[in-house]
Protein backbone atom coordinates (compact mmCIF):
# COMPACT_ATOMS: atom_id res chain seq x y z
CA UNK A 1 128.30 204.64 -21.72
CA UNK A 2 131.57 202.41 -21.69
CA UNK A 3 133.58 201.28 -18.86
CA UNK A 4 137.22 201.49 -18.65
CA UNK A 5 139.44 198.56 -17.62
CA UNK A 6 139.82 199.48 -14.70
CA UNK A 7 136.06 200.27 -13.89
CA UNK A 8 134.99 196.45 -15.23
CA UNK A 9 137.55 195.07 -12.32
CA UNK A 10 136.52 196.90 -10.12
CA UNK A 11 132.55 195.63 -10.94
CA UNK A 12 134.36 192.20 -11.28
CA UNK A 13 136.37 191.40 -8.35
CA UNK A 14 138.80 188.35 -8.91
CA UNK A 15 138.42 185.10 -7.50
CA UNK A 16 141.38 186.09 -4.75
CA UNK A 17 139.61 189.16 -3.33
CA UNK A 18 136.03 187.67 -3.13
CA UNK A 19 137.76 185.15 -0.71
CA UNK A 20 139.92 187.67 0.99
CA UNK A 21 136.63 189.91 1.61
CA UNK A 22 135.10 186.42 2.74
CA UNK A 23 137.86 185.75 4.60
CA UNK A 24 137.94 188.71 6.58
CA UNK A 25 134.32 189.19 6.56
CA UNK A 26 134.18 185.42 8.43
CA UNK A 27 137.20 186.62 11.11
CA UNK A 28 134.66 189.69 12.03
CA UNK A 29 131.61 188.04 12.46
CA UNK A 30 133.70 185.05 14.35
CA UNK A 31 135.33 187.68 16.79
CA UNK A 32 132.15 189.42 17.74
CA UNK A 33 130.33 186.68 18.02
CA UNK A 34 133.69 184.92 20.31
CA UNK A 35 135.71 187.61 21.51
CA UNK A 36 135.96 186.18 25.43
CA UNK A 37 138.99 184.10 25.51
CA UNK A 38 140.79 187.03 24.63
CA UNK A 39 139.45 189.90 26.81
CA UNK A 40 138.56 187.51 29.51
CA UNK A 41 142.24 185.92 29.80
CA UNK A 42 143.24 189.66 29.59
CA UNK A 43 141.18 190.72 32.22
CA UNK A 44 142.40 187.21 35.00
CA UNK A 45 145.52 188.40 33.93
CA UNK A 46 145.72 191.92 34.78
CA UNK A 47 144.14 191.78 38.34
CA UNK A 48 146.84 188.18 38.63
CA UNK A 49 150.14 190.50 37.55
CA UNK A 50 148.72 193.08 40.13
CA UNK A 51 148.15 191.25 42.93
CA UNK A 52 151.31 189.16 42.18
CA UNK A 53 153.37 192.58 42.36
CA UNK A 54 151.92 193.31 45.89
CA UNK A 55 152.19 189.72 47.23
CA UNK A 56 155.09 187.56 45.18
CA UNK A 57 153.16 184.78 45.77
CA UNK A 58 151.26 183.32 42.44
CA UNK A 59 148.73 181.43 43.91
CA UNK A 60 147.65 183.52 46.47
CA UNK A 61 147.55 186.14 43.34
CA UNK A 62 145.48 183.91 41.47
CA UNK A 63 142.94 183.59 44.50
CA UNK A 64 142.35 187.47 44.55
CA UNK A 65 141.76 187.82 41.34
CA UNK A 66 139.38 185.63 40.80
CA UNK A 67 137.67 186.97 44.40
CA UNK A 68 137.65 190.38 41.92
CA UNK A 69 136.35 188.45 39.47
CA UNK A 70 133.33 186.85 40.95
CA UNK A 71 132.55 189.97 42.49
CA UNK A 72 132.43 191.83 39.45
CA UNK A 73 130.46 189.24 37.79
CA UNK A 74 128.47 188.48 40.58
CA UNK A 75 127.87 192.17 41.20
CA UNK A 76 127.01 192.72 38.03
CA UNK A 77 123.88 190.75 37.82
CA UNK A 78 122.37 191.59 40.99
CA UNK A 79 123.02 195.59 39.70
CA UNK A 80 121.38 195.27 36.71
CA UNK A 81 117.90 193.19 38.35
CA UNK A 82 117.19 195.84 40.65
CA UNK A 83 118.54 198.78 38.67
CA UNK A 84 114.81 199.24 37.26
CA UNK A 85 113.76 199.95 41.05
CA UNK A 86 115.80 202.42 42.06
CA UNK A 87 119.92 203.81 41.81
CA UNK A 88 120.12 202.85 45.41
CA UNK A 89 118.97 199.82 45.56
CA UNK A 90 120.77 198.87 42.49
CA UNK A 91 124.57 199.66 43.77
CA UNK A 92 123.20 198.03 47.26
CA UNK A 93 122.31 195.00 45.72
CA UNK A 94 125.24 195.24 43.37
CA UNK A 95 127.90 195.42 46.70
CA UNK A 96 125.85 192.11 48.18
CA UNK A 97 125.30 189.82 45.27
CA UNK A 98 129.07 190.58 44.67
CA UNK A 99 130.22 189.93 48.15
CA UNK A 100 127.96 186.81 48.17
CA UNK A 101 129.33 185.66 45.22
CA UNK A 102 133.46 186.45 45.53
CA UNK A 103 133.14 184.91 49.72
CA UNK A 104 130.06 184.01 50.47
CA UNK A 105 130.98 179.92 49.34
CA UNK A 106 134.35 180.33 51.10
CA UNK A 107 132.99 181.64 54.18
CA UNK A 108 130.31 179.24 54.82
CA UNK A 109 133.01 176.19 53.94
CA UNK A 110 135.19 178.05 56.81
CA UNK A 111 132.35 177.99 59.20
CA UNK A 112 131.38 174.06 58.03
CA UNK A 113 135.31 173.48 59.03
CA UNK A 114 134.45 174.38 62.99
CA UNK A 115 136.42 177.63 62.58
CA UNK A 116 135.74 180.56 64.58
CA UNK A 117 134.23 183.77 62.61
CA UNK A 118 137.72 185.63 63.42
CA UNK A 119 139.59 183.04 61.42
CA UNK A 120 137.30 183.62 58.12
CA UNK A 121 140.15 184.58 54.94
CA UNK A 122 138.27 187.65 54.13
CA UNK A 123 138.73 189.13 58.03
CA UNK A 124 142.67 188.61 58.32
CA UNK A 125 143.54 189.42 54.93
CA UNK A 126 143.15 193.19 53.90
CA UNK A 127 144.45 192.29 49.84
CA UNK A 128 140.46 190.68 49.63
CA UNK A 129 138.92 193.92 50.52
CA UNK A 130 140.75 195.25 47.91
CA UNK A 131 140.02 192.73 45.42
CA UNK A 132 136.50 192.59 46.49
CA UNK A 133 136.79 197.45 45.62
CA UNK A 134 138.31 196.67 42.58
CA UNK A 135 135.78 194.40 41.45
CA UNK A 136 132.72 196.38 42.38
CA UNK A 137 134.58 199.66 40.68
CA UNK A 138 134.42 197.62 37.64
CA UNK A 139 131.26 196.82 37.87
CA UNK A 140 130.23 200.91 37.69
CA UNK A 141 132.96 201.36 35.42
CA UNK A 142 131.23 198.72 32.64
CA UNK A 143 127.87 198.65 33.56
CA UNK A 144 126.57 201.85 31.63
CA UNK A 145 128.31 200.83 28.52
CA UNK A 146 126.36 199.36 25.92
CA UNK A 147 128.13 196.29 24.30
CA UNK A 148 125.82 192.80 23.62
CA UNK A 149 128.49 191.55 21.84
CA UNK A 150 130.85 192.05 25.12
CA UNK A 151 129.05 190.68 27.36
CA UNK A 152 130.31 187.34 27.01
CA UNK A 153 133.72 188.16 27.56
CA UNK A 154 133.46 187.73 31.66
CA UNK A 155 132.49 184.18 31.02
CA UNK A 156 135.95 183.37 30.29
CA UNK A 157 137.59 185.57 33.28
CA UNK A 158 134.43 183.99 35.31
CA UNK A 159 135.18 180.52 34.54
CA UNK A 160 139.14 180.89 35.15
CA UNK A 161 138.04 181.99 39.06
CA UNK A 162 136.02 178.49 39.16
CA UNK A 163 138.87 176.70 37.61
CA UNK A 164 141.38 178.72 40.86
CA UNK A 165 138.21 178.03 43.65
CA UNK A 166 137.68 174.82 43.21
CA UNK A 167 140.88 172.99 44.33
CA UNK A 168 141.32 175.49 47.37
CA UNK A 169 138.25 173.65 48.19
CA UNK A 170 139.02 170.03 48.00
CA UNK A 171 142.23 170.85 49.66
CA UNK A 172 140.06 172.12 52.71
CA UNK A 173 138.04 168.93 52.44
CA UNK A 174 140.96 167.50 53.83
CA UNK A 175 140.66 168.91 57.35
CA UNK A 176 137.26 167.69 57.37
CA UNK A 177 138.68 164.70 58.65
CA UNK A 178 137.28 161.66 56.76
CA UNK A 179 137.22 158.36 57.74
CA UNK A 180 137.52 156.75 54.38
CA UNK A 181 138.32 157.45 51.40
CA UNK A 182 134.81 157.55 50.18
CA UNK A 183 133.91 160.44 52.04
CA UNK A 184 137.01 161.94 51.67
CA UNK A 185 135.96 162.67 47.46
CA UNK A 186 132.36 163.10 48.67
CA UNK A 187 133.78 166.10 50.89
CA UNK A 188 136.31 167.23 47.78
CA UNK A 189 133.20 167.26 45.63
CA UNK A 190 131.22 169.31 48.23
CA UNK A 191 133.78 171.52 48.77
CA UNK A 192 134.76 171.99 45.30
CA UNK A 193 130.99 173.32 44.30
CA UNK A 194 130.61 175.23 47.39
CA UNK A 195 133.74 177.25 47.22
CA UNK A 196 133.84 177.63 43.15
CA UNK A 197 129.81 178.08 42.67
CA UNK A 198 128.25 178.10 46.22
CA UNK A 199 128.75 181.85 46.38
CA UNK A 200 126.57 182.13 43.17
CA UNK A 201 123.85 179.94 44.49
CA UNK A 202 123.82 182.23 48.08
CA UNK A 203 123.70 185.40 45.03
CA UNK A 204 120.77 183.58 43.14
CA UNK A 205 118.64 183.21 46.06
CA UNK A 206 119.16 186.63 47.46
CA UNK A 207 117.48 187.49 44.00
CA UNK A 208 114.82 185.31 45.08
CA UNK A 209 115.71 182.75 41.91
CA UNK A 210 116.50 179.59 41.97
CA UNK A 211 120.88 179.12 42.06
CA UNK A 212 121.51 178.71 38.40
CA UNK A 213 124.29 176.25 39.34
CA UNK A 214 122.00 173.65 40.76
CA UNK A 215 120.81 173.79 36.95
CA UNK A 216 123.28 173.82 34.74
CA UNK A 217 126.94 172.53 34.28
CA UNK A 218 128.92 175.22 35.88
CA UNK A 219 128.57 173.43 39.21
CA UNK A 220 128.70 170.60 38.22
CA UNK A 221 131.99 171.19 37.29
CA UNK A 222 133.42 172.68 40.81
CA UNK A 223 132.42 169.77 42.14
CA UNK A 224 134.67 167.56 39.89
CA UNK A 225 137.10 170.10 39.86
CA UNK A 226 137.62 168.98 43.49
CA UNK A 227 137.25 165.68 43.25
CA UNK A 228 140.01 165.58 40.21
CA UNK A 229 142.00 168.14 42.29
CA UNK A 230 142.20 165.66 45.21
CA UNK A 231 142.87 162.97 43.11
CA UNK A 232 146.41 164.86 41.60
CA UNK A 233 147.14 165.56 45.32
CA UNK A 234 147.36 162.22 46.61
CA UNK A 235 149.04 161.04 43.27
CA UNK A 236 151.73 163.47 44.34
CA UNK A 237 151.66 165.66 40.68
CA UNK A 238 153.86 168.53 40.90
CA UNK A 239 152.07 172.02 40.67
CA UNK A 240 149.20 170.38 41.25
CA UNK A 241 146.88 173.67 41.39
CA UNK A 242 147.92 174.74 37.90
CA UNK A 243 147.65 171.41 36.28
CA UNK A 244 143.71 171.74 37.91
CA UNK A 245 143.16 175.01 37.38
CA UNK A 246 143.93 174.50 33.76
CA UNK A 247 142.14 171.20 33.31
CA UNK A 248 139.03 172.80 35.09
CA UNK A 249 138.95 175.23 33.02
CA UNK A 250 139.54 173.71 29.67
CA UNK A 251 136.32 171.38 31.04
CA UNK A 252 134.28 174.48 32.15
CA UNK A 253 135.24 175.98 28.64
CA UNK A 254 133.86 173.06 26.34
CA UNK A 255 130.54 171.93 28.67
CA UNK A 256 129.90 176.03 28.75
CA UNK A 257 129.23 175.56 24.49
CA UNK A 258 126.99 172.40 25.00
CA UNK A 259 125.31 174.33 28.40
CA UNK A 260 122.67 176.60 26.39
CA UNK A 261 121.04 177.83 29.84
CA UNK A 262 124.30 179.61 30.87
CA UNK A 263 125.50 182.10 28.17
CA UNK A 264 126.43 185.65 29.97
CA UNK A 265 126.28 187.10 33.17
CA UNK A 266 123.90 189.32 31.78
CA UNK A 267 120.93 187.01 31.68
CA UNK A 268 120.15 188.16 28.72
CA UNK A 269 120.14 184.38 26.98
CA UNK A 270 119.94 181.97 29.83
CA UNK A 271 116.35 181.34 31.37
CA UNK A 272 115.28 182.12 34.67
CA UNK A 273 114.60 180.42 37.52
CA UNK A 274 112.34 182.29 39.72
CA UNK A 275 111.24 181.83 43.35
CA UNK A 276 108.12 182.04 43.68
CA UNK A 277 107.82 184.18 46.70
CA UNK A 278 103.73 182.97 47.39
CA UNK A 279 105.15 179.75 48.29
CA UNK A 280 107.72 180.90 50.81
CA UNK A 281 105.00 182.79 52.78
């Protein structure tokens, strides 16, 4: 039978809309394949503007939200490794791995400092208890959804905490106390990885695993997140925490695409490190 006009352009699509469908085809597979700087900004965002509404004070915003941050993330993981074993084990393991991982860094830094247990951020400060709720209600709230291609998204809001814990931490490597300068960015550098990633390392183990951080580049980068942080402090750099916090994070951002061993908080891509728990008997 013949064909009409209209029926052989159709069957013969210009040269135009074979690179439109391309086109779009290439922006679909490219946002579901990288949809995290997006959501994940969204998500920083949204617990920053609320916290900054309660508190008017931006960094101190920016400190809770990523404490809701890690312990949705951190929360997350521990959830879904013992989910298999029982509901109740799963949201207990869930509310530890994400204390451990939003506090756990800070509070053993606080007790390093000589401080008394009464003076720890998370006991005088009632806004962390409610980052720490909001961030284990998220973790319920996303868990049973089904989304591979979402899972990635956290990175982003995950890596924006690290880029906000890390100079709190060299700036408490100050009290420390050094006596030269060389262990003054030794200290930052400690500091800096225990308060952006130590909290996932005390996670990790409570999984008995080895802490991912030890392996890969994420802690790497806390710990020169400090030292870089110090650095801009004694230069005297105005807003020095946001000209870190955005340099840490534009470094955790590019190593994470080199770092094949730490893709999502699912574990679904990275390896793992296992304890094996023979040994520690």
């Amino acid at each position: 039978m013949y064909q009409s006009l209209g029926q052989e352009q159709n069957l013969n699509p210009t040269p135009s809309i074979i690179r439109k469908r391309r086109s779009t085809l290439r922006f679909n597979l490219v946002w579901r394949k990288y949809p995290s700087p997006m959501v994940g900004s969204c998500l920083f965002l949204a617990f920053w503007l609320f916290f900054e509404g309660q508190i008017q004070n931006p960094r101190m915003a920016a400190d809770l939200a990523g404490t809701a941050i890690f312990t949705f993330t951190g929360g997350l993981v521990s959830f879904r490794q013992f989910k298999p074993v029982s509901p109740g084990a799963a949201v207990i393991a869930g509310v530890i791995g994400g204390f451990l991982t939003a506090v756990g860094g800070g509070t053993f830094r606080t007790l390093l400092l000589g401080l008394e247990p009464n003076c720890l951020f998370w006991i005088t400060d009632r806004f962390y208890w409610i980052a720490i709720g909001q961030g284990l209600f998220l973790i319920l709230l996303w868990e049973p959804k089904v989304c591979a291609q979402c899972e990635a998204c956290w990175d982003v809001a995950d890596r924006m905490a690290l880029a906000v814990f890390a100079p709190l931490g060299a700036e408490k490597a100050v009290l420390w106390g050094a006596e030269n300068t060389l262990s003054l960015i030794m200290m930052a550098a400690f500091f800096g990885f225990l308060t952006g990633a130590g909290g996932g390392a005390l996670r990790d183990l409570m999984r008995i695993r080895l802490p991912v951080a030890f392996f890969t580049t994420y802690g790497w980068v806390a710990a020169f997140g400090g030292v870089f942080h110090l650095a801009l402090l004694q230069s005297g750099v105005p807003m020095t925490w946001i000209v870190s916090a955005v340099v840490i994070y534009l470094i955790a951002e590019s190593m994470h695409q080199w770092d094949g061993s730490y893709h999502d908080i699912g574990d679904k891509e990275r390896p793992c490190y296992y304890l094996d728990v023979h040994q520690l008997i």
